[in-house]
N, C-alpha and C. Protein backbone atom coordinates (compact mmCIF):
# COMPACT_ATOMS: atom_id res chain seq x y z
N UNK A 1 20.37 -6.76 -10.03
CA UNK A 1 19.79 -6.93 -8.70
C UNK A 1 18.28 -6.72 -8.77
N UNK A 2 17.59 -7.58 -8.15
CA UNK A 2 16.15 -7.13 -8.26
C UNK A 2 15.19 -5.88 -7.11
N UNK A 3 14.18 -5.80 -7.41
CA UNK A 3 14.09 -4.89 -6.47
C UNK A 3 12.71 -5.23 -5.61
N UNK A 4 12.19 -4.23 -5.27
CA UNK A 4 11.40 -4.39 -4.53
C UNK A 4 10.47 -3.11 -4.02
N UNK A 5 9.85 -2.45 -4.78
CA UNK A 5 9.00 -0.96 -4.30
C UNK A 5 7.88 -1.30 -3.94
N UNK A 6 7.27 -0.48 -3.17
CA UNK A 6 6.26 -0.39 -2.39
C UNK A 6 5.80 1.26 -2.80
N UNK A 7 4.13 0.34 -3.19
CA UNK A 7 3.38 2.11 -3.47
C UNK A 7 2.25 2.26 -2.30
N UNK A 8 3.05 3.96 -1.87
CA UNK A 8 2.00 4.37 -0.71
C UNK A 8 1.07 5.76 -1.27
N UNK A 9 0.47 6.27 -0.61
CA UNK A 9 -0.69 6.71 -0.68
C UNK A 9 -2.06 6.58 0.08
N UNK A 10 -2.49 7.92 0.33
CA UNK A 10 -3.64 7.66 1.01
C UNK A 10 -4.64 7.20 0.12
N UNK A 11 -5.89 6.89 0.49
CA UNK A 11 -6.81 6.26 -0.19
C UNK A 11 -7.28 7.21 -1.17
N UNK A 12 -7.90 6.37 -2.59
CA UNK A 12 -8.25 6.90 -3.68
C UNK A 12 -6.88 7.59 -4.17
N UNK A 13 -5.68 7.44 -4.10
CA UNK A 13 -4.93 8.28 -4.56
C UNK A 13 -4.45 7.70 -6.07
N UNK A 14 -4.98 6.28 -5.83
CA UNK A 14 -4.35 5.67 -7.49
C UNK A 14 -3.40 4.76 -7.07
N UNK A 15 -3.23 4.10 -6.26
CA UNK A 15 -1.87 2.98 -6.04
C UNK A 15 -2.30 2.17 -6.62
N UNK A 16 -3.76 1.36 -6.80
CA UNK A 16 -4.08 0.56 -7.41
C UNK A 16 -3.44 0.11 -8.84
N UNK A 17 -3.73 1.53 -9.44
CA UNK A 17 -3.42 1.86 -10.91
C UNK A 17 -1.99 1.44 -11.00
N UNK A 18 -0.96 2.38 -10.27
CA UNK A 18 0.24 2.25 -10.16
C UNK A 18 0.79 1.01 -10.01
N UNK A 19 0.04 -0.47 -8.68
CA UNK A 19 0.96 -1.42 -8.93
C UNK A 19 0.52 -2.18 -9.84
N UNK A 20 -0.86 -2.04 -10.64
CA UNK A 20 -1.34 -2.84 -11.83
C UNK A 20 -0.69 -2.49 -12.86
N UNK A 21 0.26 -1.22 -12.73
CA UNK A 21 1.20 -1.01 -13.86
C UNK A 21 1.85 -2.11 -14.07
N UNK A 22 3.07 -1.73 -12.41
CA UNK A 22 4.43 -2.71 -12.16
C UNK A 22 3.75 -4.15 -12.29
N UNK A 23 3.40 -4.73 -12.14
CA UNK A 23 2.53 -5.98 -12.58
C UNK A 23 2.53 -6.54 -13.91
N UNK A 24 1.98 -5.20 -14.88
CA UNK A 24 2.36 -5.42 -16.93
C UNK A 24 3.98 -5.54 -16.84
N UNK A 25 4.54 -4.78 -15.73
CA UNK A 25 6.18 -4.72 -16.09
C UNK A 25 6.54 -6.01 -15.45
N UNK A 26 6.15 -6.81 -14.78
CA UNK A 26 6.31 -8.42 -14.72
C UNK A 26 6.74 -8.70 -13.20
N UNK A 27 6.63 -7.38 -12.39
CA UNK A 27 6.75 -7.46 -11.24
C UNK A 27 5.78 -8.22 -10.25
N UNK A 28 6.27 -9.22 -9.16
CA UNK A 28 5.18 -10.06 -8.27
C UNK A 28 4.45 -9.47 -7.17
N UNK A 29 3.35 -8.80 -7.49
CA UNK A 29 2.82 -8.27 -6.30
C UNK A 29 2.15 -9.19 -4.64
N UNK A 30 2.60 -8.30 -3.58
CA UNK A 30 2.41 -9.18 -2.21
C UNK A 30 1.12 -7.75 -2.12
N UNK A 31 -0.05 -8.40 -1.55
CA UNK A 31 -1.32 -7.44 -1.00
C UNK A 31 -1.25 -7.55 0.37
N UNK A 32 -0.55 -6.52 1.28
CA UNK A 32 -0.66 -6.60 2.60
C UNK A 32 -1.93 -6.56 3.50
N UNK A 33 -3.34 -6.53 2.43
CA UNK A 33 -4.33 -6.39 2.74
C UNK A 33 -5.07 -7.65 2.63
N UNK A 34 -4.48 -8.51 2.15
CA UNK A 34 -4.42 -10.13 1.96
C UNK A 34 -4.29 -10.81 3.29
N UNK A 35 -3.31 -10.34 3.74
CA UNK A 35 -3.60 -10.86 5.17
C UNK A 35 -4.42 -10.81 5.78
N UNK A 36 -5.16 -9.73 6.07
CA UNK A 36 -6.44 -9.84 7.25
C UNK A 36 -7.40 -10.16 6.61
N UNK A 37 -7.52 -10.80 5.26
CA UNK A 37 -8.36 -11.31 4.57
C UNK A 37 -8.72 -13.10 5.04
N UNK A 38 -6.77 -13.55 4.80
CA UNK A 38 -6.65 -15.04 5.00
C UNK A 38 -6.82 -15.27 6.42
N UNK A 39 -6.29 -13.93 7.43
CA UNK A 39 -6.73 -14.55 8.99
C UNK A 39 -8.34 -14.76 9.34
N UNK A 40 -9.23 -13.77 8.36
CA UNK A 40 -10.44 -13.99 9.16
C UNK A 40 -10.91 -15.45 8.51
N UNK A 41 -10.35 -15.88 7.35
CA UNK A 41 -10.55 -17.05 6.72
C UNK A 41 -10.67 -18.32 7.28
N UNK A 42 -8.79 -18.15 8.04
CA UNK A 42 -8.19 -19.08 9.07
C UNK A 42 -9.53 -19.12 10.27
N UNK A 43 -9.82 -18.00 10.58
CA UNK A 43 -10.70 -18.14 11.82
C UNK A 43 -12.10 -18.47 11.68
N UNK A 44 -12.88 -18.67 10.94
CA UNK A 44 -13.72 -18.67 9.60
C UNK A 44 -14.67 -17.64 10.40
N UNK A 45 -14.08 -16.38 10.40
CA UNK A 45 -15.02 -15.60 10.85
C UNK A 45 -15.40 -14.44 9.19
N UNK A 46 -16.53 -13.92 9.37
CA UNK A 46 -17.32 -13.26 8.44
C UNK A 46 -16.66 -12.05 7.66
N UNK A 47 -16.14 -11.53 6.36
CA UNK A 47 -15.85 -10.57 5.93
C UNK A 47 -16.86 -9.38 6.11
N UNK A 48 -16.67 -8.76 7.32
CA UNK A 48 -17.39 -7.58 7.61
C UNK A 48 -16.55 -6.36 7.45
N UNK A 49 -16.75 -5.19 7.07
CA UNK A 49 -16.03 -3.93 7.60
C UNK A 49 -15.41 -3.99 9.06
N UNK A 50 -16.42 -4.18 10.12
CA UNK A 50 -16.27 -4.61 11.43
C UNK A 50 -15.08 -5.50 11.88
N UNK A 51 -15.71 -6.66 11.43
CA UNK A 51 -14.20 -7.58 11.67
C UNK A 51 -13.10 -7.59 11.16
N UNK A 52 -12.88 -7.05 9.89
CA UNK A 52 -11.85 -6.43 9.07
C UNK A 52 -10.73 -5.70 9.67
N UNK A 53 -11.70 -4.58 10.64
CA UNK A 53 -11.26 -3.35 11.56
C UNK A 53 -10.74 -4.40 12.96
N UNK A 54 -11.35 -4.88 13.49
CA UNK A 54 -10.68 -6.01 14.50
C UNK A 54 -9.64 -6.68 14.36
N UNK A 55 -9.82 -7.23 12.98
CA UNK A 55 -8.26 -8.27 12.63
C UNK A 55 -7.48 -7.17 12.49
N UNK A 56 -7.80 -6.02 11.58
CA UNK A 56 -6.16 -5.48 11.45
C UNK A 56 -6.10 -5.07 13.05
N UNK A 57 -6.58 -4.13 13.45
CA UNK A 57 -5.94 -3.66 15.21
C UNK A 57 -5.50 -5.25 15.86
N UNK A 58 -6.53 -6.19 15.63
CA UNK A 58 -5.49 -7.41 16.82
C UNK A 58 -4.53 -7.68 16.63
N UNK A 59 -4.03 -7.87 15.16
CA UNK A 59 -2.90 -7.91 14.91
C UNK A 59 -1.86 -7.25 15.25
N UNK A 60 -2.29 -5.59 14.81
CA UNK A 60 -1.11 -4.74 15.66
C UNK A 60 -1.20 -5.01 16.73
N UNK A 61 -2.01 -5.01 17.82
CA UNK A 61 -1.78 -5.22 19.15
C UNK A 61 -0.74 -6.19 19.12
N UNK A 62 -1.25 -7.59 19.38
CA UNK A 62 -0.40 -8.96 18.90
C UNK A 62 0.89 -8.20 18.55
N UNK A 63 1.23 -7.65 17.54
CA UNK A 63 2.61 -8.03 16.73
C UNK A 63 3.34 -6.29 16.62
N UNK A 64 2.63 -5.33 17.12
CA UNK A 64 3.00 -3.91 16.79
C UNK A 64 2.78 -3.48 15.49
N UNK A 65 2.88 -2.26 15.17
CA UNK A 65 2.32 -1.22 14.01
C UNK A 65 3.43 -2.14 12.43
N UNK A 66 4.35 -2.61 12.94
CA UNK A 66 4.87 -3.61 11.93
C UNK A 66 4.34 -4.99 11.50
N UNK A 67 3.17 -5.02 11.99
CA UNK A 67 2.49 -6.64 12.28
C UNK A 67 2.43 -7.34 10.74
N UNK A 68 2.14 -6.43 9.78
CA UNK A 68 1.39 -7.30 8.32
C UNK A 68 3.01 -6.82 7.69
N UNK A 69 4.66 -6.60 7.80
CA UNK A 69 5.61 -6.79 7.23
C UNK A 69 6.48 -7.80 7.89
N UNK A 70 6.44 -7.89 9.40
CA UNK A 70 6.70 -9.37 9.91
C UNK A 70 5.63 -10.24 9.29
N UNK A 71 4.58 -10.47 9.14
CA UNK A 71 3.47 -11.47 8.49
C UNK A 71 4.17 -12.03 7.25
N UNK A 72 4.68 -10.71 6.36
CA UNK A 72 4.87 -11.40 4.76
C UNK A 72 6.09 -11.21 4.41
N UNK A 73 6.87 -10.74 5.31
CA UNK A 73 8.41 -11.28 5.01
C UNK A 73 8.76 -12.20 4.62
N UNK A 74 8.11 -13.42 5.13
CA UNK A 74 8.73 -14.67 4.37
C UNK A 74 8.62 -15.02 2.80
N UNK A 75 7.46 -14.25 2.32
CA UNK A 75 6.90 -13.92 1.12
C UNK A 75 7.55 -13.28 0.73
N UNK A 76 7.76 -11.97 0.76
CA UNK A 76 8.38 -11.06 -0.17
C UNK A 76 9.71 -11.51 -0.17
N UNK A 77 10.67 -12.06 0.94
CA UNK A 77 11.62 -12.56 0.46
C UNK A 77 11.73 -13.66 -0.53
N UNK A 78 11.02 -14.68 -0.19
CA UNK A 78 10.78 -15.68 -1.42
C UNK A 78 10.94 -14.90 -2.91
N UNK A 79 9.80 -14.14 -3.00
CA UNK A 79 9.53 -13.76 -4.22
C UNK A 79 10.64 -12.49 -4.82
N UNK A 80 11.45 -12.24 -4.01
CA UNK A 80 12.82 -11.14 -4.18
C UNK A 80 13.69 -11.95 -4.46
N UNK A 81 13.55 -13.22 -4.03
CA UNK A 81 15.10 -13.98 -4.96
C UNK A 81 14.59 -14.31 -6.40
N UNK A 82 13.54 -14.68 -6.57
CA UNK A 82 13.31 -14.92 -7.58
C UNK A 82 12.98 -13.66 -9.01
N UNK A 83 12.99 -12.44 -8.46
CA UNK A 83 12.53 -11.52 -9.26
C UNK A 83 12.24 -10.12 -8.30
N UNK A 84 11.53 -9.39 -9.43
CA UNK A 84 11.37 -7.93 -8.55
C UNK A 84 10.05 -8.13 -8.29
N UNK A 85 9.22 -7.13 -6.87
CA UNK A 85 8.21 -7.46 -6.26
C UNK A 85 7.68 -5.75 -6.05
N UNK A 86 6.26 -5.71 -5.97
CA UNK A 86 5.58 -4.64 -5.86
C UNK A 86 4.54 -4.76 -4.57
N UNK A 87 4.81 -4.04 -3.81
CA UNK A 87 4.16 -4.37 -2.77
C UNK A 87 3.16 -3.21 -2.03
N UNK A 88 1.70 -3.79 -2.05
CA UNK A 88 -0.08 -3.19 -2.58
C UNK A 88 -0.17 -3.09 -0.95
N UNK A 89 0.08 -2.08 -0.25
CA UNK A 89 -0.74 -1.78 1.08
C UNK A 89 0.44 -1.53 2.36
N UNK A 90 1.23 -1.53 1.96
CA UNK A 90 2.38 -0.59 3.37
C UNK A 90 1.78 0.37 3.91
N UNK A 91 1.01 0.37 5.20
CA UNK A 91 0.92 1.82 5.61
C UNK A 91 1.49 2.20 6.48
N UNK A 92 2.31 1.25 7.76
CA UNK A 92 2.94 2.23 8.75
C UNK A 92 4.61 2.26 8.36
N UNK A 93 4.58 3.37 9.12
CA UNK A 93 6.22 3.75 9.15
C UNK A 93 7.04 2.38 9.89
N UNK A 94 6.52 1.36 11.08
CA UNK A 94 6.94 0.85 11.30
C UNK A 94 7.31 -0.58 10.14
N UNK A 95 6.47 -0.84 9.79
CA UNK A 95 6.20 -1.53 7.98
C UNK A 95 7.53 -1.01 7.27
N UNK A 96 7.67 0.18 7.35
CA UNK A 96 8.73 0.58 6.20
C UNK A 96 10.24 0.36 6.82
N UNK A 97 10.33 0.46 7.93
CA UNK A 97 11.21 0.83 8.96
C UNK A 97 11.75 -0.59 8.77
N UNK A 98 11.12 -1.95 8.95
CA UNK A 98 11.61 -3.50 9.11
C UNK A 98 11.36 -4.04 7.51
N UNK A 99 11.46 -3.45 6.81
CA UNK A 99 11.49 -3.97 4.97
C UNK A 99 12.49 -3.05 4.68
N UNK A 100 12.86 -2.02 4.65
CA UNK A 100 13.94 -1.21 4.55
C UNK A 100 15.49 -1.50 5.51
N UNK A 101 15.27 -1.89 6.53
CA UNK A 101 15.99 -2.47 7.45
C UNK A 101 16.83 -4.33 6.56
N UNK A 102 15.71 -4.75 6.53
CA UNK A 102 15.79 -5.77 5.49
C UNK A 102 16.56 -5.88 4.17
N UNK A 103 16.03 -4.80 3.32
CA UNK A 103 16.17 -4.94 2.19
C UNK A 103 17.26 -3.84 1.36
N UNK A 104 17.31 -2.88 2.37
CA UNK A 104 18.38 -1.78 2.28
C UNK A 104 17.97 -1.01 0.98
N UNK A 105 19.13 -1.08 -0.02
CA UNK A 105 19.00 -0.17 -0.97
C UNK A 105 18.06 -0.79 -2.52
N UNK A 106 17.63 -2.24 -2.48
CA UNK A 106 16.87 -2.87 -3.37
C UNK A 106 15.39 -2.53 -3.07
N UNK A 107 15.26 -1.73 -1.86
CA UNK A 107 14.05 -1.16 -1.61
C UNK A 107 13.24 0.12 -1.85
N UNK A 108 12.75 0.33 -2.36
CA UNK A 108 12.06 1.53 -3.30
C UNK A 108 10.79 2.17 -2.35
N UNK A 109 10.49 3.10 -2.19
CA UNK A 109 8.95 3.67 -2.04
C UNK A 109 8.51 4.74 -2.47
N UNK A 110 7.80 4.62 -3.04
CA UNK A 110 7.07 5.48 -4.26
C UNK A 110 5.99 5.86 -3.71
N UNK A 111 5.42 7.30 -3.29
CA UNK A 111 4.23 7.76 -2.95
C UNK A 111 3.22 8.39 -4.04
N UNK A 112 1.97 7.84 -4.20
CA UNK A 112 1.00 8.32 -5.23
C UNK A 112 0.35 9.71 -4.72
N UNK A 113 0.10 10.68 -5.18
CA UNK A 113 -0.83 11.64 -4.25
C UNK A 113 -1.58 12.68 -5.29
N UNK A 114 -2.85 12.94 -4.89
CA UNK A 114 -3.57 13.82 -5.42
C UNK A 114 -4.10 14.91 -4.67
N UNK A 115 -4.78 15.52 -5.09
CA UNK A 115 -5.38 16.48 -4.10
C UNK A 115 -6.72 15.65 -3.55
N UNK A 116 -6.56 16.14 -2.36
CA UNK A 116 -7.67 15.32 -1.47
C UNK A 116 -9.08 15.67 -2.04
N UNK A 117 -9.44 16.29 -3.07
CA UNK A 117 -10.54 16.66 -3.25
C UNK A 117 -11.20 15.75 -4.10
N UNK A 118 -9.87 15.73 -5.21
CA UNK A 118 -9.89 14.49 -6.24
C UNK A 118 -10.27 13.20 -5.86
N UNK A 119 -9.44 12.80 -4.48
CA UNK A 119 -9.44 11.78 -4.37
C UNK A 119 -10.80 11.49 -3.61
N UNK A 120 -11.34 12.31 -2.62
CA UNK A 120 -12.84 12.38 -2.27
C UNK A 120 -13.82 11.60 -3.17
N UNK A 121 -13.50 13.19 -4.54
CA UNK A 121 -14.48 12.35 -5.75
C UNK A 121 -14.69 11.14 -6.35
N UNK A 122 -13.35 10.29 -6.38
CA UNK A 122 -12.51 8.94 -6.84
C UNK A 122 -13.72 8.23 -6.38
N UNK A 123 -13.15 8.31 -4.74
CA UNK A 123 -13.95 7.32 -3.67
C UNK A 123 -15.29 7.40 -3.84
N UNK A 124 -15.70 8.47 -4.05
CA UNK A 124 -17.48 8.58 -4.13
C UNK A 124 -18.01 7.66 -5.34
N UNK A 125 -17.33 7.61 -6.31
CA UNK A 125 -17.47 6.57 -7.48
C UNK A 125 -16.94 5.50 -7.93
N UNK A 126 -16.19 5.06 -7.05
CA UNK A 126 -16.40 3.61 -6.77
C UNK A 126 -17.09 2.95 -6.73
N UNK A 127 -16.96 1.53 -7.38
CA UNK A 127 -18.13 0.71 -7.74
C UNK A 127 -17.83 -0.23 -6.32
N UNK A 128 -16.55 -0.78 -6.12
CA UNK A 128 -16.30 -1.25 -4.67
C UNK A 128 -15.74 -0.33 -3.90
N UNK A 129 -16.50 -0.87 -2.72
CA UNK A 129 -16.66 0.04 -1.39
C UNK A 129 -16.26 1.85 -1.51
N UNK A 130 -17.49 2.30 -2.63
CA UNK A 130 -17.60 3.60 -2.13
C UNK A 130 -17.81 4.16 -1.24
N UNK A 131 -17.59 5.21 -0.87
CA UNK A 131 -17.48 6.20 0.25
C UNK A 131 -17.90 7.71 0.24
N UNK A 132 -18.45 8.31 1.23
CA UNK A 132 -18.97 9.41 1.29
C UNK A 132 -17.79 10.24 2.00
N UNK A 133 -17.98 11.67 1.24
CA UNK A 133 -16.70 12.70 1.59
C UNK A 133 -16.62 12.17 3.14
N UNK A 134 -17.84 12.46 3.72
CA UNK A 134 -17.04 11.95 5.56
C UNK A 134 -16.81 10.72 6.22
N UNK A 135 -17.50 9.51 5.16
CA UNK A 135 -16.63 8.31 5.34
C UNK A 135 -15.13 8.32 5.20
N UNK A 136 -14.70 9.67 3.78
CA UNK A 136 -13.18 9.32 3.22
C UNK A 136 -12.33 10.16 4.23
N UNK A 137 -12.95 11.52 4.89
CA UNK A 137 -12.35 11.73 5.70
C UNK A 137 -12.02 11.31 6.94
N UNK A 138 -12.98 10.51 7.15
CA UNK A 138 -13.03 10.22 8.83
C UNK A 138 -11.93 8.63 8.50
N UNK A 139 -11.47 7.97 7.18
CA UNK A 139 -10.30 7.37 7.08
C UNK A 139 -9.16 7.85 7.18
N UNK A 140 -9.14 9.32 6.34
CA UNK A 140 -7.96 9.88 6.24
C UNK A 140 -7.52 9.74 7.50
N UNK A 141 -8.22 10.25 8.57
CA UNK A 141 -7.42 10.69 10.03
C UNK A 141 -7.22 9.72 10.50
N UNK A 142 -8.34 8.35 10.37
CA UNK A 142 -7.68 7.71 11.26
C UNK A 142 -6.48 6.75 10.95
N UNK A 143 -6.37 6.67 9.23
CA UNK A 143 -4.91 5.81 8.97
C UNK A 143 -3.79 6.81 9.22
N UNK A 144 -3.75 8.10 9.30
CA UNK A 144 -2.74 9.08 9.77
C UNK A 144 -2.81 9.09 11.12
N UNK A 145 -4.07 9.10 11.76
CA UNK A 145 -3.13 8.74 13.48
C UNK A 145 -3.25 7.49 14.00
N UNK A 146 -3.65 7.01 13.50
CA UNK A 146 -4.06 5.28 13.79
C UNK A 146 -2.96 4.01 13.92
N UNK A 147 -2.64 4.40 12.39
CA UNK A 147 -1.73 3.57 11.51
C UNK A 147 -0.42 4.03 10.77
N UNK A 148 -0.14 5.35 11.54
CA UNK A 148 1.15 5.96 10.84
C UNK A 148 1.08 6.15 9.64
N UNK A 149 0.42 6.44 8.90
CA UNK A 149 0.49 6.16 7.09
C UNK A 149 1.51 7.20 6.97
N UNK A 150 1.47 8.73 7.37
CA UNK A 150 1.60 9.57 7.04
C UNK A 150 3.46 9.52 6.74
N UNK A 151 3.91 8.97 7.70
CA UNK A 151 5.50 8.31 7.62
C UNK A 151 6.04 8.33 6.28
N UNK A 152 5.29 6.81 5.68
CA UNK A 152 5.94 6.53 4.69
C UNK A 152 5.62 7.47 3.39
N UNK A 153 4.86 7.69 3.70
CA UNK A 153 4.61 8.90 2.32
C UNK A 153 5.13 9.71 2.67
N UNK A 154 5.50 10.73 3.27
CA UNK A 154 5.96 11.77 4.01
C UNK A 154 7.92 11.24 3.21
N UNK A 155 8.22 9.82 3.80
CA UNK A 155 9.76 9.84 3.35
C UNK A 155 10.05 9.13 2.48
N UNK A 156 8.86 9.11 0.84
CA UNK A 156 9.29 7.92 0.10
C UNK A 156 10.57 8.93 -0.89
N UNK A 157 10.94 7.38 -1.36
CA UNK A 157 11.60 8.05 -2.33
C UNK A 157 11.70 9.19 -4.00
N UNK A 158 10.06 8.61 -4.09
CA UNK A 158 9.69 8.82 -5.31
C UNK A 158 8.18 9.67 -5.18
N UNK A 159 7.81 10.48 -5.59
CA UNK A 159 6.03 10.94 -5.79
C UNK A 159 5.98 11.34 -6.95
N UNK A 160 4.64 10.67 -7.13
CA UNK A 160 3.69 10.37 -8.59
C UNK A 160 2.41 11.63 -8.32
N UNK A 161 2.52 12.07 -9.03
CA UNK A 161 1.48 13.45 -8.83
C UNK A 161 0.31 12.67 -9.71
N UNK A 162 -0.87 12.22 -9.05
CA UNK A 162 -2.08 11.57 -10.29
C UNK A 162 -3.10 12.29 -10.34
N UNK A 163 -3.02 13.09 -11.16
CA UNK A 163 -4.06 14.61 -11.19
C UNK A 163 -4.57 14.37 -12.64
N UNK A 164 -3.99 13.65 -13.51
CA UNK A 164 -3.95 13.65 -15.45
C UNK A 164 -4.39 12.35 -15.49
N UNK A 165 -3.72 11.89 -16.85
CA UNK A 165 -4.54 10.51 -17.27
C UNK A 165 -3.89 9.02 -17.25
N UNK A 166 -4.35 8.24 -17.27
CA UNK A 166 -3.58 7.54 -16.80
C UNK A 166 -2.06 7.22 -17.46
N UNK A 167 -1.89 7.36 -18.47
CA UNK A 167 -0.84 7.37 -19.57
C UNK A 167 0.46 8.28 -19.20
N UNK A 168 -0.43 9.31 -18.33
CA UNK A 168 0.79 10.54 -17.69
C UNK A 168 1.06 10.10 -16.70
N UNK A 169 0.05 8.73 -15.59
CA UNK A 169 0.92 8.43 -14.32
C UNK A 169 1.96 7.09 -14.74
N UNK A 170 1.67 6.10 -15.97
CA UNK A 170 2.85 5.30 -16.37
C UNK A 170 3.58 5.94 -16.83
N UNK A 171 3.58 7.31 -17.57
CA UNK A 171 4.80 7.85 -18.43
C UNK A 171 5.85 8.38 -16.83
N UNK A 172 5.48 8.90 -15.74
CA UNK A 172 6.18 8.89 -14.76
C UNK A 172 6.75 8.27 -13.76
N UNK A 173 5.60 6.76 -13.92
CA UNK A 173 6.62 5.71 -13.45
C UNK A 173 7.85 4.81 -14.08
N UNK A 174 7.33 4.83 -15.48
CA UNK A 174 8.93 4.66 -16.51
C UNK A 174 9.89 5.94 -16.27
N UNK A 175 9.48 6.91 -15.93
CA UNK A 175 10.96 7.43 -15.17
C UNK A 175 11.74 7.70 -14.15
N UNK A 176 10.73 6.67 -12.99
CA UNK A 176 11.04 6.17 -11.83
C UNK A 176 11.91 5.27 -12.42
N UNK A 177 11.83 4.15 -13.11
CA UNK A 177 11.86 2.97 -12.75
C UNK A 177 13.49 3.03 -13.45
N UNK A 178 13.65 4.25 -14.37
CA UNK A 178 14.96 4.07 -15.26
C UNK A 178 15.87 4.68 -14.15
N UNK A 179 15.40 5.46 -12.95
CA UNK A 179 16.75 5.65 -12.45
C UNK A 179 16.65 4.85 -11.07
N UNK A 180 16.05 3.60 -11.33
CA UNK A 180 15.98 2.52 -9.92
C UNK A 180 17.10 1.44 -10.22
């Protein structure tokens, strides 16, 4: 049976890393952050931070806190018959709530997490879109009250502690993946 996990995490926590793993393991990744990329495209309006922040809220408005897993359902199902899928940007509980609903027990969620201090530092050295400790905080809060993040991490199935190197966060997702 194929599957289908989704890596959550607050920002800088390393999901990146994590689904560029599942990716070498031949898994098809969907970027739920792709979407408000292709709508401002569709609209040919400007890749700003600004409008970025507009498309995703219109959308939820439009469609509710589930808006970008109704969007790519048709996708991830496509790509679930054909194979297993890793899926780069779930943040609300409602997101998890209608893919889990969906997909039942072929559905996985794996939470990445570090200490927020770490991940502060991460963000500060970033080459794309770094961030200052109160840029990263003033995200933290608002994808935790904003956007529910806190949900799906809060009830995944799996947490990846990424405090070590990277070799120690694949050596713990090969032992996710052997009892999936």
């Amino acid at each position: 049976m194929n599957k289908i996990v989704a890596i959550v995490g607050m920002t800088g926590s390393g999901k990146s890393v994590v689904v560029d793993y599942f990716q070498k393991l031949n898994y098809e990744k969907v970027y739920f952050g792709g979407v408000t990329y292709d709508k401002l495209k569709e609209k040919n309006i400007e890749v700003t931070p600004l409008s970025e922040k507009e498309m995703r809220e219109g959308l939820r408005k439009e469609l509710g806190m589930g808006a970008y897993a109704i969007i790519l359902l048709p996708k991830i199902e496509e790509l679930y018959k054909k194979g297993n899928v890793v899926l780069d940007g779930l943040y609300s509980w409602s997101e998890y709530k209608i893919l889990k609903e969906k997909f039942g027990d072929a559905f996985t969620l794996i939470a990445v997490v570090v200490d927020k201090n770490i991940r502060y530092q991460r963000l500060s050295e970033r080459v794309d879109r770094p961030a200052t400790y109160q840029d990263a905080q003033n995200r933290d809060i608002w994808e935790i009250e904003g956007v529910e993040k806190g949900g799906p991490i809060a009830f995944a199935d799996y947490y990846v502690f990424n405090d070590k190197s990277k070799e120690d966060l694949e050596h713990r997702i090969d032992e996710i993946l052997k009892k999936l």
